[in-house]
N, C-alpha and C. Protein backbone atom coordinates (compact mmCIF):
# COMPACT_ATOMS: atom_id res chain seq x y z
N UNK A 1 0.83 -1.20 0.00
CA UNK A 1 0.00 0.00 0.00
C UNK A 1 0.87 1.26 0.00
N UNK A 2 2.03 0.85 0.54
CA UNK A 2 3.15 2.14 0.60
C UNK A 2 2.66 2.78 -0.82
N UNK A 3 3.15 2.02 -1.61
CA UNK A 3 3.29 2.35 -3.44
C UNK A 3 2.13 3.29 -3.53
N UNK A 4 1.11 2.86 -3.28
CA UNK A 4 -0.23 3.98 -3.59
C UNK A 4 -0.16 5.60 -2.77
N UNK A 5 0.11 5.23 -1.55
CA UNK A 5 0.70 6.06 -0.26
C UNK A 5 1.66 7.32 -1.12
N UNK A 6 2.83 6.64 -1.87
CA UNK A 6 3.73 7.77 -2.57
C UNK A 6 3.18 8.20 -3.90
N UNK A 7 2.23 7.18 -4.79
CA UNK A 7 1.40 8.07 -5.68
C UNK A 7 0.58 9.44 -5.22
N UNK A 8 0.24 9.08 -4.52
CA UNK A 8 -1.18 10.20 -3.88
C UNK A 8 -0.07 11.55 -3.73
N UNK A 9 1.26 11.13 -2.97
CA UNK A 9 2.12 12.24 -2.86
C UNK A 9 2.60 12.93 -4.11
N UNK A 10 2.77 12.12 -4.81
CA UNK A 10 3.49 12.43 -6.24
C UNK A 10 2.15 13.35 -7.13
N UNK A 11 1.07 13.09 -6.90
CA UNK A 11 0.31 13.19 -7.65
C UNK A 11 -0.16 14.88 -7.05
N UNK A 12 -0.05 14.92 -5.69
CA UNK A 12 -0.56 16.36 -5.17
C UNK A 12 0.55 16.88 -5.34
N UNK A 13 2.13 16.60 -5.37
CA UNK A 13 2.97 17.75 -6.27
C UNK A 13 2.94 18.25 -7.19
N UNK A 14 2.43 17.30 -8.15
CA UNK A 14 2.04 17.52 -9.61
C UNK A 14 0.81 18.77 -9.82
N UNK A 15 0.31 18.66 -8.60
CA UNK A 15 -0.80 19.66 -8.71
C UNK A 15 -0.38 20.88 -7.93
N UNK A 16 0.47 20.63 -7.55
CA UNK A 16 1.15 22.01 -6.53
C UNK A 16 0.03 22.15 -5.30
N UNK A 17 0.02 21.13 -4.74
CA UNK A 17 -0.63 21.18 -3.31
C UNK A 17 0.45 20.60 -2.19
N UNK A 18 0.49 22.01 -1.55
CA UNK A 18 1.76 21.47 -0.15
C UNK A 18 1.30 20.33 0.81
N UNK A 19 2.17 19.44 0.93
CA UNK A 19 1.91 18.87 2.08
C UNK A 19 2.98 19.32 3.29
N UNK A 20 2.32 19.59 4.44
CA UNK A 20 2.71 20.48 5.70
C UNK A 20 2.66 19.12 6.72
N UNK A 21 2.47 18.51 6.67
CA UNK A 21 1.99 17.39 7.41
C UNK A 21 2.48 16.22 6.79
N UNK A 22 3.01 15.01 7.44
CA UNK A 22 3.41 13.51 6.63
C UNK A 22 3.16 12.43 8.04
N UNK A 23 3.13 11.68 8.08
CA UNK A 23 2.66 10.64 8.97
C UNK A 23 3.31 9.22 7.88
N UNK A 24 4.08 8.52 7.73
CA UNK A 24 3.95 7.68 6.45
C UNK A 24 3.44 6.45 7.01
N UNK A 25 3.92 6.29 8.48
CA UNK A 25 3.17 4.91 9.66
C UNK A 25 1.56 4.48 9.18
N UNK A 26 0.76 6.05 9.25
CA UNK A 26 -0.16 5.98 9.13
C UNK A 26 -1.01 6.32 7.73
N UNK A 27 0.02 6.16 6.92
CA UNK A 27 -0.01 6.93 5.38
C UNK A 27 -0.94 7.63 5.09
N UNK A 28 -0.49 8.59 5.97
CA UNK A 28 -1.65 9.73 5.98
C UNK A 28 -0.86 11.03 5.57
N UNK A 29 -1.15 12.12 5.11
CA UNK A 29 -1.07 13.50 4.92
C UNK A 29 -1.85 14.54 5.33
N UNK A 30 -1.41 15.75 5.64
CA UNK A 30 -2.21 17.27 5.95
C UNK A 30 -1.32 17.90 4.65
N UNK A 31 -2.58 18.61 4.21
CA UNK A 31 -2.26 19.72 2.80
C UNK A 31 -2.92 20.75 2.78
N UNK A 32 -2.32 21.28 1.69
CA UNK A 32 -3.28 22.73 1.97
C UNK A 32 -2.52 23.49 0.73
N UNK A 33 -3.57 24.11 0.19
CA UNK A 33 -3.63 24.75 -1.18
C UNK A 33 -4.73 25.86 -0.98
N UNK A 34 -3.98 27.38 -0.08
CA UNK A 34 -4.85 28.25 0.61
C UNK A 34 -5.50 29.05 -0.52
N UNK A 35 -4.64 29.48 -1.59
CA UNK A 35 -5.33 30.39 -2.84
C UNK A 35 -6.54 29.98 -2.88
N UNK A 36 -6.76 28.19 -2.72
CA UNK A 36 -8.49 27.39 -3.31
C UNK A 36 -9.01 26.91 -1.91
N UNK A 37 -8.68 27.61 -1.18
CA UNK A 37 -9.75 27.29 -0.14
C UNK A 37 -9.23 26.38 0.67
N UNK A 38 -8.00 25.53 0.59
CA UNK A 38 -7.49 24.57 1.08
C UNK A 38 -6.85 24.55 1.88
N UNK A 39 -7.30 24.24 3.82
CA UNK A 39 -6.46 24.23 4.73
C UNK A 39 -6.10 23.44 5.43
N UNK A 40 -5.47 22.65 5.97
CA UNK A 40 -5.20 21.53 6.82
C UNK A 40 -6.49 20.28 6.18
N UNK A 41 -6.03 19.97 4.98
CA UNK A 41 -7.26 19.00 4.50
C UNK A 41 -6.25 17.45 4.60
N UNK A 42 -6.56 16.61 5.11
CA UNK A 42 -6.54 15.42 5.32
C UNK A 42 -6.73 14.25 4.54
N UNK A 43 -5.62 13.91 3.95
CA UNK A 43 -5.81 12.62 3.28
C UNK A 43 -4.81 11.23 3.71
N UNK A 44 -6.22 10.34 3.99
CA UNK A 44 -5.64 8.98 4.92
C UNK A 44 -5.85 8.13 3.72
N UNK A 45 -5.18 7.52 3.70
CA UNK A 45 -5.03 6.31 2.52
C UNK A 45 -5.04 4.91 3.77
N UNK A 46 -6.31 4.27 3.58
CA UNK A 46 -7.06 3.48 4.58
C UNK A 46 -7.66 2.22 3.47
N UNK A 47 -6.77 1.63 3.09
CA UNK A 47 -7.37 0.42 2.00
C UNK A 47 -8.11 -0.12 2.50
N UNK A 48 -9.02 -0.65 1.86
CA UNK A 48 -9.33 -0.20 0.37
C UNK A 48 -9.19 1.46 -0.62
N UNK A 49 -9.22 2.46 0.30
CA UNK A 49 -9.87 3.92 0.35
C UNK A 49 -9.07 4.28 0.31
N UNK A 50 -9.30 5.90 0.09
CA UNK A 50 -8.55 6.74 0.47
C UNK A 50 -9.81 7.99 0.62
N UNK A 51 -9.30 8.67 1.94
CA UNK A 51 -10.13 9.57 2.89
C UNK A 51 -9.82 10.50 2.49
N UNK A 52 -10.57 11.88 1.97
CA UNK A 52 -10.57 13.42 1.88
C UNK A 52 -11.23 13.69 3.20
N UNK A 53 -10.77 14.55 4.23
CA UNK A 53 -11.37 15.87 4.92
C UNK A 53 -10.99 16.93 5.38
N UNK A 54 -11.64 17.79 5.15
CA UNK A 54 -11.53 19.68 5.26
C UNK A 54 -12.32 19.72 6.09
N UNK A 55 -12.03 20.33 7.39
CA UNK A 55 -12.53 20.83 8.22
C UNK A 55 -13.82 22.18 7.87
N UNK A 56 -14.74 22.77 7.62
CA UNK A 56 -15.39 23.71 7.27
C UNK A 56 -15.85 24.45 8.25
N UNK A 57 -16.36 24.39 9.17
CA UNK A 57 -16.76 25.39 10.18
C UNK A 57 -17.09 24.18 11.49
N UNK A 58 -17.62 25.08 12.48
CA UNK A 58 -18.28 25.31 13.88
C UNK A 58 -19.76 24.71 13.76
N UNK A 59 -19.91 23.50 14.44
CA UNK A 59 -21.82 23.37 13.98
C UNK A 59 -22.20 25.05 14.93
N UNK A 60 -23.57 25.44 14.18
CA UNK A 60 -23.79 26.69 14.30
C UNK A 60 -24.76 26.58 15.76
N UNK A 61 -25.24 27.45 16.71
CA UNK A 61 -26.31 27.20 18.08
C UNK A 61 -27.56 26.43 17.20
N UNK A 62 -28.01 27.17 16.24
CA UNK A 62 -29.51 26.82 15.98
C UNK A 62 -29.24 25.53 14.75
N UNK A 63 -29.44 24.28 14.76
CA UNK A 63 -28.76 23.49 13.56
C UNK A 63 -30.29 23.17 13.04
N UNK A 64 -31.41 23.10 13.00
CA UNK A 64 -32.53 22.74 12.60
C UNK A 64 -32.77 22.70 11.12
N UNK A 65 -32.43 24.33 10.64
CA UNK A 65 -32.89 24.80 9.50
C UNK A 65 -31.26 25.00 8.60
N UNK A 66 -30.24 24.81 9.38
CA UNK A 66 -28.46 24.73 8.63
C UNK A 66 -28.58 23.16 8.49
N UNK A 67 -29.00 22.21 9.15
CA UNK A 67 -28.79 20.64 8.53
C UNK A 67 -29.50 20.23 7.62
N UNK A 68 -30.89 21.00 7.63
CA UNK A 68 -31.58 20.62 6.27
C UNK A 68 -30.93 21.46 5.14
N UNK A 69 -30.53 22.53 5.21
CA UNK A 69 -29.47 22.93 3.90
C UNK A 69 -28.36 22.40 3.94
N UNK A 70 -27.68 21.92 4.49
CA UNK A 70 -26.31 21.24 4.55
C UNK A 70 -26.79 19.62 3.29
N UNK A 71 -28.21 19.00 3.88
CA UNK A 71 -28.73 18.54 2.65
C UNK A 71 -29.09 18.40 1.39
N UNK A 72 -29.44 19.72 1.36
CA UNK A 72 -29.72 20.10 0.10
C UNK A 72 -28.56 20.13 -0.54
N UNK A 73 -27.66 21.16 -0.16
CA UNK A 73 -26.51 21.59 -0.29
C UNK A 73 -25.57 20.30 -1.14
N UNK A 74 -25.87 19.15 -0.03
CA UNK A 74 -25.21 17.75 -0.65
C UNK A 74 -25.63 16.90 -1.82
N UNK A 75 -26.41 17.62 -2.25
CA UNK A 75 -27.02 16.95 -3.61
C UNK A 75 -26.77 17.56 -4.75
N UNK A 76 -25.89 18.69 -4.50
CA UNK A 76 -25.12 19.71 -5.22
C UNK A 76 -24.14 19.43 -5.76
N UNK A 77 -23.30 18.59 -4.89
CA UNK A 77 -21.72 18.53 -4.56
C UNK A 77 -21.60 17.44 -5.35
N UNK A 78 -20.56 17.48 -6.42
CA UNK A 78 -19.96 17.17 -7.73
C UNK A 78 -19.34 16.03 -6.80
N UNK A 79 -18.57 15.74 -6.00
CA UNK A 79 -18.00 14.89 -5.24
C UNK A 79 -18.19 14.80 -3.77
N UNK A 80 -18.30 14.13 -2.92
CA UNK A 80 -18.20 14.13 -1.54
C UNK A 80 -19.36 14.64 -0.87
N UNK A 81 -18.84 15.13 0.21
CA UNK A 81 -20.20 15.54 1.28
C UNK A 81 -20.12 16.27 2.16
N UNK A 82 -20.66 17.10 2.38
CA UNK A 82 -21.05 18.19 3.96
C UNK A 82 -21.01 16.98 4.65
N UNK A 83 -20.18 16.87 5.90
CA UNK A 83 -20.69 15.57 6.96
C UNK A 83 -20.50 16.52 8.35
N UNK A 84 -21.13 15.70 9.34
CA UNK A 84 -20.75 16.19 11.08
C UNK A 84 -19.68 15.43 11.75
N UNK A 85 -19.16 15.91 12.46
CA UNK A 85 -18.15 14.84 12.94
C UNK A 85 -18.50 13.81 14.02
N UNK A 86 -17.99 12.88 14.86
CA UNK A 86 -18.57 12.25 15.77
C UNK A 86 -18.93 12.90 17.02
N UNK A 87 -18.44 14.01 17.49
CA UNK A 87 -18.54 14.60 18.61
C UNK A 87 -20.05 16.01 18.63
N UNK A 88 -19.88 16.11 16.90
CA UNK A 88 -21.40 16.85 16.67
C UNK A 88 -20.92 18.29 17.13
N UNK A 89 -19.69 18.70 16.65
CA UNK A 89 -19.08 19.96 16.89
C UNK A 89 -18.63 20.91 15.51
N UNK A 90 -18.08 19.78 14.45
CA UNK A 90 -17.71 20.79 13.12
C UNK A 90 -18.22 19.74 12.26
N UNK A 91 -18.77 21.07 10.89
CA UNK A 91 -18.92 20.22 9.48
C UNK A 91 -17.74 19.99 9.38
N UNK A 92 -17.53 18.89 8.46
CA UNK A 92 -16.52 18.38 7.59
C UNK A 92 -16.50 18.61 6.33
N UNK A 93 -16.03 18.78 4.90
CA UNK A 93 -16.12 18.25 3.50
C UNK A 93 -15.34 16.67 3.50
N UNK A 94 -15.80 16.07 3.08
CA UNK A 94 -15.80 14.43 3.59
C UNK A 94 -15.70 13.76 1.59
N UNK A 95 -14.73 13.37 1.10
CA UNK A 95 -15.03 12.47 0.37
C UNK A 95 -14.06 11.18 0.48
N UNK A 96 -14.79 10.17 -0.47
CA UNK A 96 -13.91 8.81 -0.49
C UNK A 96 -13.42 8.29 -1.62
N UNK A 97 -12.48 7.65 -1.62
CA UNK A 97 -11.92 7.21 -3.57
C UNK A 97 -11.52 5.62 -3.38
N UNK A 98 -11.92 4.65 -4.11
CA UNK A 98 -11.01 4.21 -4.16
C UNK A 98 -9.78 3.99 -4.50
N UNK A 99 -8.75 3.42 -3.40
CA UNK A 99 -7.56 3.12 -3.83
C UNK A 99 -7.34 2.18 -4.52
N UNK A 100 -7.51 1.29 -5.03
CA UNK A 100 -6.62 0.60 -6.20
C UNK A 100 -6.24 1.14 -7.38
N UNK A 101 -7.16 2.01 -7.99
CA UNK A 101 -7.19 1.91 -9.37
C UNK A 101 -7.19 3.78 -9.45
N UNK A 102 -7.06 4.34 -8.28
CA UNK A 102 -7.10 5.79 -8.07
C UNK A 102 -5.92 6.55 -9.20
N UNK A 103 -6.58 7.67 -9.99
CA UNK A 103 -5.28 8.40 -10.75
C UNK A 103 -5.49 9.23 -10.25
N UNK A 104 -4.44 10.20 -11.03
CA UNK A 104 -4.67 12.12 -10.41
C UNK A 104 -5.81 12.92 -11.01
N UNK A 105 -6.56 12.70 -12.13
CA UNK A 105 -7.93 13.29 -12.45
C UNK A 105 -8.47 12.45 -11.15
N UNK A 106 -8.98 11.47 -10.94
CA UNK A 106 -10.03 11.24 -9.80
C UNK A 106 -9.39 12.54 -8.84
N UNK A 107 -8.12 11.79 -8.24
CA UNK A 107 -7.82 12.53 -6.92
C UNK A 107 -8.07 14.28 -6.98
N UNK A 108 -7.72 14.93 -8.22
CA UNK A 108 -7.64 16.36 -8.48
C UNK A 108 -9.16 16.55 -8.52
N UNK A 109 -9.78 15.69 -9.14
CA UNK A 109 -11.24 15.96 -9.24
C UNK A 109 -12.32 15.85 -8.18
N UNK A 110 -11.54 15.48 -7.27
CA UNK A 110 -12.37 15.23 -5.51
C UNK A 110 -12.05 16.65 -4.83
N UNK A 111 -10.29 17.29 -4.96
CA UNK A 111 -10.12 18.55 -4.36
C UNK A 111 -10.95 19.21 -5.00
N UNK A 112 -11.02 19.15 -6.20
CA UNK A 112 -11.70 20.82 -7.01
C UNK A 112 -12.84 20.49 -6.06
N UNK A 113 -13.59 19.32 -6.06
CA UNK A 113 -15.24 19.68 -5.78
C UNK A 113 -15.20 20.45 -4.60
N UNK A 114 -14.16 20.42 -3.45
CA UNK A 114 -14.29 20.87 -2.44
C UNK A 114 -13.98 22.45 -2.67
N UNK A 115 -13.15 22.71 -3.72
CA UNK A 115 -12.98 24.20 -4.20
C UNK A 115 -14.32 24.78 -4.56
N UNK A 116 -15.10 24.22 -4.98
CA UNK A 116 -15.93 24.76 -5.83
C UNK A 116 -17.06 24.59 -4.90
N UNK A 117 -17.46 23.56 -3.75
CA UNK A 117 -17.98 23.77 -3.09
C UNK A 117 -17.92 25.29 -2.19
N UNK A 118 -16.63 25.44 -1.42
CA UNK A 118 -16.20 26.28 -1.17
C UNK A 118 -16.92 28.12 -1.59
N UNK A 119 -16.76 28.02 -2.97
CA UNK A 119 -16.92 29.34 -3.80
C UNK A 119 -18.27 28.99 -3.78
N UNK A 120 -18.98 28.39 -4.02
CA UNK A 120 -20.29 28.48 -4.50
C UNK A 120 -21.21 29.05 -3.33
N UNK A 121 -20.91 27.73 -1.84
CA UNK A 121 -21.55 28.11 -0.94
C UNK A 121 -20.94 28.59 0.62
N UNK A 122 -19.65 29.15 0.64
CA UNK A 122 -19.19 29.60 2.04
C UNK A 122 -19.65 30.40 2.55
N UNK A 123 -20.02 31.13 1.59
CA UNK A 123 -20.97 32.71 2.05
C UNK A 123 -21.45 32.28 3.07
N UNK A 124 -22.80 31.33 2.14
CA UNK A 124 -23.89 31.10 2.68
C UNK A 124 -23.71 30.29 4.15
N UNK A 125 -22.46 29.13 3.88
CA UNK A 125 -22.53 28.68 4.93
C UNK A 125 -22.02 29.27 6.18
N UNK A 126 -21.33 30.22 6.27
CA UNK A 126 -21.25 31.79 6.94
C UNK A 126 -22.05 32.34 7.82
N UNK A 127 -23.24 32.60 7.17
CA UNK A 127 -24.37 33.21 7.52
C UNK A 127 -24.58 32.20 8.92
N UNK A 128 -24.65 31.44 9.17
CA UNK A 128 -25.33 30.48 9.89
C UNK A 128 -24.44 30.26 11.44
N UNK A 129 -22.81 31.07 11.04
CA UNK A 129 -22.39 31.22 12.63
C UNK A 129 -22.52 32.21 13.08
């Protein structure tokens, strides 16, 4: 799995995304590509898988009427997902790939969605802290 572990690396140089973070025990990475929105985003390479997450905000006091748009919201999203975390404290941007057969269009094409998530709806998701 190493081998896939140093693709994923090779493949976010290629895209000019820093990794600030290395773990290789846990063949995991922290990156971040701030121009696109990209900060301490997390990728665990967990075979079969490999894990995208971006931290996005603070769950907000009132979540009633922000989780049913966080829904909507997810039916939007070109890749991945608005998720909560286990403790029910921050959204996440959450996607999954598989690893075997993973290239750098998939992998590049999972960050953009989170870019473009980002631009489309941060405003909005803003409003809500």
């Amino acid at each position: 799995m190493e081998d896939k572990f140093n693709l994923i690396k090779e493949f976010l140089q290629e895209m000019s995304i820093s990794i600030i973070k290395e773990d290789t025990a846990e063949e995991l990475v922290v990156v971040e590509d701030e121009e696109n929105g990209i900060k301490n985003m997390v990728i665990d390479c967990e075979a079969p898988i490999v894990v995208l997450e971006q931290m996005i905000m603070k769950v907000p006091d009132n979540t009633g009427i922000f989780y049913k748009r966080l829904l909507q919201l997810n039916r939007e999203l070109v890749h991945g997902a608005f998720v909560l975390d286990a403790e029910e404290q921050f959204i996440i941007f959450r996607d999954t790939l598989q690893l075997e057969n993973l290239d750098r269009n998939e992998l590049e094409g999972s960050i953009h969605a989170l870019t473009l998530a980002l631009s489309e709806y941060g405003a909005e998701l803003l409003e809500y802290v």
